[in-house]
Protein backbone atom coordinates (compact mmCIF):
# COMPACT_ATOMS: atom_id res chain seq x y z
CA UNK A 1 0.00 0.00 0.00
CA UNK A 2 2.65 2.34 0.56
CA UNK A 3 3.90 2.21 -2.52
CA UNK A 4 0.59 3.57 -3.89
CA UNK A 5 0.75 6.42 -1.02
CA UNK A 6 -0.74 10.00 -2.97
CA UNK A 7 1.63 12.85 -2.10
CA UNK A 8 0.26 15.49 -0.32
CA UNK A 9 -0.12 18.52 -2.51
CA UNK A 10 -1.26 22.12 -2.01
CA UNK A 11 -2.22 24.40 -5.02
CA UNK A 12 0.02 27.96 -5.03
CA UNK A 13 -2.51 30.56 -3.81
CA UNK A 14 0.17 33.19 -5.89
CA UNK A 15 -1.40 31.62 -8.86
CA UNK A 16 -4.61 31.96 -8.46
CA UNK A 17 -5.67 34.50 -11.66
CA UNK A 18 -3.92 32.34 -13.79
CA UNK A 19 -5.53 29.07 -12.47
CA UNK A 20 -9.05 30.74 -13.35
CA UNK A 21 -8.61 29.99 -16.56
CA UNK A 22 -5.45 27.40 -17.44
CA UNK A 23 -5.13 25.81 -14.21
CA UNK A 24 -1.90 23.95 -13.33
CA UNK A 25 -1.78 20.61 -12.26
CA UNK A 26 -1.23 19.97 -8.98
CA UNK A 27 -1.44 16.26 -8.93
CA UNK A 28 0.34 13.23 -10.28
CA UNK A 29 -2.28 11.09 -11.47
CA UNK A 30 -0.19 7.45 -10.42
CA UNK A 31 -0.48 4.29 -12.30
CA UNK A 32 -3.74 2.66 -11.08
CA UNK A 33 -2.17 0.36 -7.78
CA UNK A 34 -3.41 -3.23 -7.10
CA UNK A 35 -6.54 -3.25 -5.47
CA UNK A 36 -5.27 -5.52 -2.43
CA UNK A 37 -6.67 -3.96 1.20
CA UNK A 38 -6.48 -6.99 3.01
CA UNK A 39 -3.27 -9.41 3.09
CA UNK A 40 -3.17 -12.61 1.41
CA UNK A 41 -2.94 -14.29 5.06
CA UNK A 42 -6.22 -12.12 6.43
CA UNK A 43 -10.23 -12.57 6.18
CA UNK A 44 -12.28 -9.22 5.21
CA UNK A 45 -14.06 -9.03 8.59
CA UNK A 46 -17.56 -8.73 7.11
CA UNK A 47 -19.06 -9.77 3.29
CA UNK A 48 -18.76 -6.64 0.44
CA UNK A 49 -22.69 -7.09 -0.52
CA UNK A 50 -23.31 -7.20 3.25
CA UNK A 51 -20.84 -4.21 3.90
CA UNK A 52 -23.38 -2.17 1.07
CA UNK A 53 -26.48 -3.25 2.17
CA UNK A 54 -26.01 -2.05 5.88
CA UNK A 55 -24.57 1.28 4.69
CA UNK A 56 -26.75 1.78 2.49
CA UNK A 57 -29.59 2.90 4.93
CA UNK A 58 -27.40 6.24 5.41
CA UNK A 59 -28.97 8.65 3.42
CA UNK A 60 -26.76 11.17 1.31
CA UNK A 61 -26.91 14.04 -1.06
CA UNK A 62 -25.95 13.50 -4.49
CA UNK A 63 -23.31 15.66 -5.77
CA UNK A 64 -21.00 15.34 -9.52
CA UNK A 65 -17.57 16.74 -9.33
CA UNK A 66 -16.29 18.64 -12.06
CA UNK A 67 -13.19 19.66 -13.37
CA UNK A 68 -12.22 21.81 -16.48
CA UNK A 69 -9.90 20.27 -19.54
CA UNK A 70 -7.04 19.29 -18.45
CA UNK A 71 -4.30 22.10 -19.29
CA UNK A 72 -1.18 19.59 -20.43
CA UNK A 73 -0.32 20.05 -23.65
CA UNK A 74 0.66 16.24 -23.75
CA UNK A 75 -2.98 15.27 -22.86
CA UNK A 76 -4.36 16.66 -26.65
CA UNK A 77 -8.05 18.15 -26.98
CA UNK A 78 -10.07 17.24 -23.85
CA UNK A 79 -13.14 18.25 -22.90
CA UNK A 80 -14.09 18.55 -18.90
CA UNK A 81 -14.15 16.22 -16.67
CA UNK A 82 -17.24 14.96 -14.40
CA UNK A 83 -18.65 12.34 -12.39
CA UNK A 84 -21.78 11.55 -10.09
CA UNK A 85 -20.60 10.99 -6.76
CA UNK A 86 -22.36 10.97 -2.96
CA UNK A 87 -18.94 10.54 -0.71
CA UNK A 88 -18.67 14.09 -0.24
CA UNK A 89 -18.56 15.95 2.71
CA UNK A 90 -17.60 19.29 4.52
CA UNK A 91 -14.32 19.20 6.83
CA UNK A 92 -13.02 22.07 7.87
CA UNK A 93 -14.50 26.00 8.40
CA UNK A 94 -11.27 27.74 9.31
CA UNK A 95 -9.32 26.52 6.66
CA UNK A 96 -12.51 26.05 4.63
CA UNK A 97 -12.06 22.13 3.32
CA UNK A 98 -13.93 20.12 1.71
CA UNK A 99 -13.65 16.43 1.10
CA UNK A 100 -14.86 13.73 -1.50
CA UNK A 101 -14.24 9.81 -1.98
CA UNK A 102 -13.24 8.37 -5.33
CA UNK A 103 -12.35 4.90 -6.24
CA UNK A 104 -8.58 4.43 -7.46
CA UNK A 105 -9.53 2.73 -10.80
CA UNK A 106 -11.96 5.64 -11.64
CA UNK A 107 -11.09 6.77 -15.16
CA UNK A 108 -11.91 10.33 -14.49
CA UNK A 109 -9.89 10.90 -11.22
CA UNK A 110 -6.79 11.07 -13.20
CA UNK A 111 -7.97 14.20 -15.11
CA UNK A 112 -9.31 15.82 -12.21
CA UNK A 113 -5.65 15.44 -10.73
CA UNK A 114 -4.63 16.40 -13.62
CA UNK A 115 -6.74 20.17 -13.64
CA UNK A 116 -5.75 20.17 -9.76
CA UNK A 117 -8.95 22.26 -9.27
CA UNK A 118 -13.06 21.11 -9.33
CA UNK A 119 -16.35 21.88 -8.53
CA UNK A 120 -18.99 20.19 -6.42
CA UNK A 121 -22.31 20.27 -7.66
CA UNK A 122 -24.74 19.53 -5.36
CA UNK A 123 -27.73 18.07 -7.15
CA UNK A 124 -31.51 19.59 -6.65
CA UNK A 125 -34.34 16.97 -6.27
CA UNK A 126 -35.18 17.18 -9.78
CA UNK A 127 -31.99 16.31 -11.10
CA UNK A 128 -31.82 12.41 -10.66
CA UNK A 129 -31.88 11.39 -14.48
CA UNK A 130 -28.45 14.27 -14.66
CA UNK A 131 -26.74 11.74 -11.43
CA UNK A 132 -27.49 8.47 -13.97
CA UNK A 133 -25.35 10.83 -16.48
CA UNK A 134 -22.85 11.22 -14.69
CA UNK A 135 -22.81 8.12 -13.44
CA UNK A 136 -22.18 6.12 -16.36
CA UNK A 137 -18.77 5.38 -18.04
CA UNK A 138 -17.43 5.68 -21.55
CA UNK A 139 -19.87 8.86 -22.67
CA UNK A 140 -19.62 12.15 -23.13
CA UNK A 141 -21.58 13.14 -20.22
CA UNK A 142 -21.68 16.94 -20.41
CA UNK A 143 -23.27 16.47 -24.14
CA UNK A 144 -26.57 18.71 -23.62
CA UNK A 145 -25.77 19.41 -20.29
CA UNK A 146 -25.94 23.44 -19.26
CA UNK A 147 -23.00 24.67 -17.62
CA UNK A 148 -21.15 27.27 -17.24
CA UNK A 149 -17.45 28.11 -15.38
CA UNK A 150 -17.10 28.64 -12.06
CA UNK A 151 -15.48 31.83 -10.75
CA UNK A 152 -12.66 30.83 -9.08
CA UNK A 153 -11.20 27.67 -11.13
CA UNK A 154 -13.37 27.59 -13.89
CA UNK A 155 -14.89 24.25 -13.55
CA UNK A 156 -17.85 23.47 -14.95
CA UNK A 157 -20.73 24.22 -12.67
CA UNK A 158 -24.32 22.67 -13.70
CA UNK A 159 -26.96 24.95 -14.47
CA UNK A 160 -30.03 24.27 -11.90
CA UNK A 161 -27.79 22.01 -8.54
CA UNK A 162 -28.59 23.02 -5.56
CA UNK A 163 -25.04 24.67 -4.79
CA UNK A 164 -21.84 24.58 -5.66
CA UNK A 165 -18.25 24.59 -4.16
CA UNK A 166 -15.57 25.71 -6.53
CA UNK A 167 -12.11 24.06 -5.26
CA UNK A 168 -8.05 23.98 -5.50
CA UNK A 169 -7.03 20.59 -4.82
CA UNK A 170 -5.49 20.47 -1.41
CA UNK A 171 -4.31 16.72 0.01
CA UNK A 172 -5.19 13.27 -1.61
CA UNK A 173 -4.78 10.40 1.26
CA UNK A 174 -5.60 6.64 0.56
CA UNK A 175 -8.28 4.72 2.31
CA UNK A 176 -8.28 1.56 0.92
CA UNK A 177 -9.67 0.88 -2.44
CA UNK A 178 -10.67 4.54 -2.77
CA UNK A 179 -8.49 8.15 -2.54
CA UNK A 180 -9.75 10.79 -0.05
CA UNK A 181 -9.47 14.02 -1.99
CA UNK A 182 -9.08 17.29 0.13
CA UNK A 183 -10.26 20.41 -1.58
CA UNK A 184 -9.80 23.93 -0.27
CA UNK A 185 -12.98 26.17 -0.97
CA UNK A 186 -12.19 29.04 -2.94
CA UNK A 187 -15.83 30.05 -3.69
CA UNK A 188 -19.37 28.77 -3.24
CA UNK A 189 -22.70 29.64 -3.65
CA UNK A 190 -26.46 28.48 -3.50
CA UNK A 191 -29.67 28.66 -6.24
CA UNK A 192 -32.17 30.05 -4.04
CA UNK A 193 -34.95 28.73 -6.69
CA UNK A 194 -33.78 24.95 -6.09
CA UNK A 195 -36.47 23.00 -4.82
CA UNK A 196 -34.53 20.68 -2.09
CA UNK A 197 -31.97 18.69 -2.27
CA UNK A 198 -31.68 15.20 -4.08
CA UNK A 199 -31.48 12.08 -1.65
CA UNK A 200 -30.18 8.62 -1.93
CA UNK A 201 -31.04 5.97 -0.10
CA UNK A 202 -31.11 1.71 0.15
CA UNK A 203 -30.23 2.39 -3.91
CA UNK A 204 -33.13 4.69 -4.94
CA UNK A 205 -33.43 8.13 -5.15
CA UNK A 206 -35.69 10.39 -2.97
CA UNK A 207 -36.36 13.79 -2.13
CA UNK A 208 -36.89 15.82 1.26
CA UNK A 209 -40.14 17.14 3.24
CA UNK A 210 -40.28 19.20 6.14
CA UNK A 211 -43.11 18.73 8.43
C-alpha cells in the first residue's frame, strides 16, 4: 500500500488568476495500484454485498464533481471532466475544506488530478436522471448538459444544482480501495430557486419534506 501512497499537494494561492482559466496541475495522477486492502494471510471481517447493504440505509446528497480540460499540452483536446458521486462531505471552516471519496480505478480521477482544481455540484431533487449521467462510463456526459465556469477555477458548474463549491485541490490520502481528496474552498454559492436537495437511499433516489 505504501507504494501507492498519494503525495500530499497544495495548489500555489500566488497563482490563483492564472488558475481561473489554465489551471496547473497539482497532482500526479499514479499508475492505477493493485486493489489488495487486506493481506493474502487475512479474512475481510464482514461480506462486500453485506458491507453495502447495511450502509446503504445512510442517506446522502448526491453531488458530480467537475473539473475543467485538463491544461497539459501532452494530454491533446479534452473536454471537462465529471462524475456523479455521494462521498462528499464538509471538513473544515477555518481553513474552509472540503472532502470527497473516489475509487482508485476511476477513469476520471486522473484528469481531475490532472486540472488540480473542481467543482462540487450539489444536485436539486429534480436532477436524478443528470446523477445516472454522470454516473455512467465511456460517454460524453456533459453532451446537452448546461454549464457554465465557475469563478474561481473555472470548472464546470451545472446549471439548476442546488449549490456549488468551486475548489483547488489540497491533500489526496488513501483509504483503501478509494483516494480521499481534500479540496480547499475558494468560492461557493447556492440557487435560491432549487427545490430541495436530491437524496439517496437503500439504492433509490428520494427527495426531502419538512413537516
Amino acid at each position: 500500500m505504501a507504494a501507492a501512497a498519494v503525495r500530499y499537494l497544495r495548489a500555489d494561492p500566488a497563482d490563483r488568476s492564472r488558475r481561473t482559466t489554465h489551471p496547473e496541475p497539482v497532482v500526479e495522477a499514479l499508475p492505477r495500484p493493485e486493489l489488495r486492502c487486506v493481506g493474502e494471510d487475512e479474512r475481510a471481517p464482514v461480506e462486500q454485498a453485506e458491507f453495502r447493504r447495511v450502509l446503504g440505509n445512510f442517506a446522502t446528497g448526491i453531488t458530480v464533481i467537475t473539473a475543467p480540460p485538463s491544461p497539459s499540452p501532452t494530454d491533446g483536446p479534452d473536454g471537462p471532466a465529471g462524475f456523479a458521486c455521494q462521498s462528499f462531505s464538509s471538513l473544515s471552516l477555518d481553513p474552509p475544506l472540503v472532502a470527497f471519496m473516489v475509487g482508485r480505478t476511476s477513469t476520471t480521477w486522473p484528469r481531475i488530478a490532472r486540472a488540480g482544481v473542481f467543482c462540487v455540484n450539489v444536485l436539486g431533487a429534480d436532477q436524478g436522471e443528470l446523477c445516472r449521467r454522470f454516473a455512467v462510463s465511456g460517454a460524453d456526459k456533459f453532451a446537452g448538459v448546461a454549464h457554465t465556469p465557475s469563478p474561481a477555477t473555472g470548472s464546470p458548474r451545472l446549471t439548476g444544482a442546488a449549490a456549488w463549491i468551486d475548489c483547488a485541490i489540497h491533500a489526496v490520502h488513501t483509504g483503501g480501495d478509494h483516494l480521499i481528496v481534500v479540496g480547499r474552498v475558494k468560492a461557493l454559492g447556492t440557487d435560491d430557486e432549487a427545490t430541495g436537495p436530491l437524496l439517496f437511499h437503500r439504492g433509490r433516489f428520494g427527495g426531502f419534506t419538512t413537516d
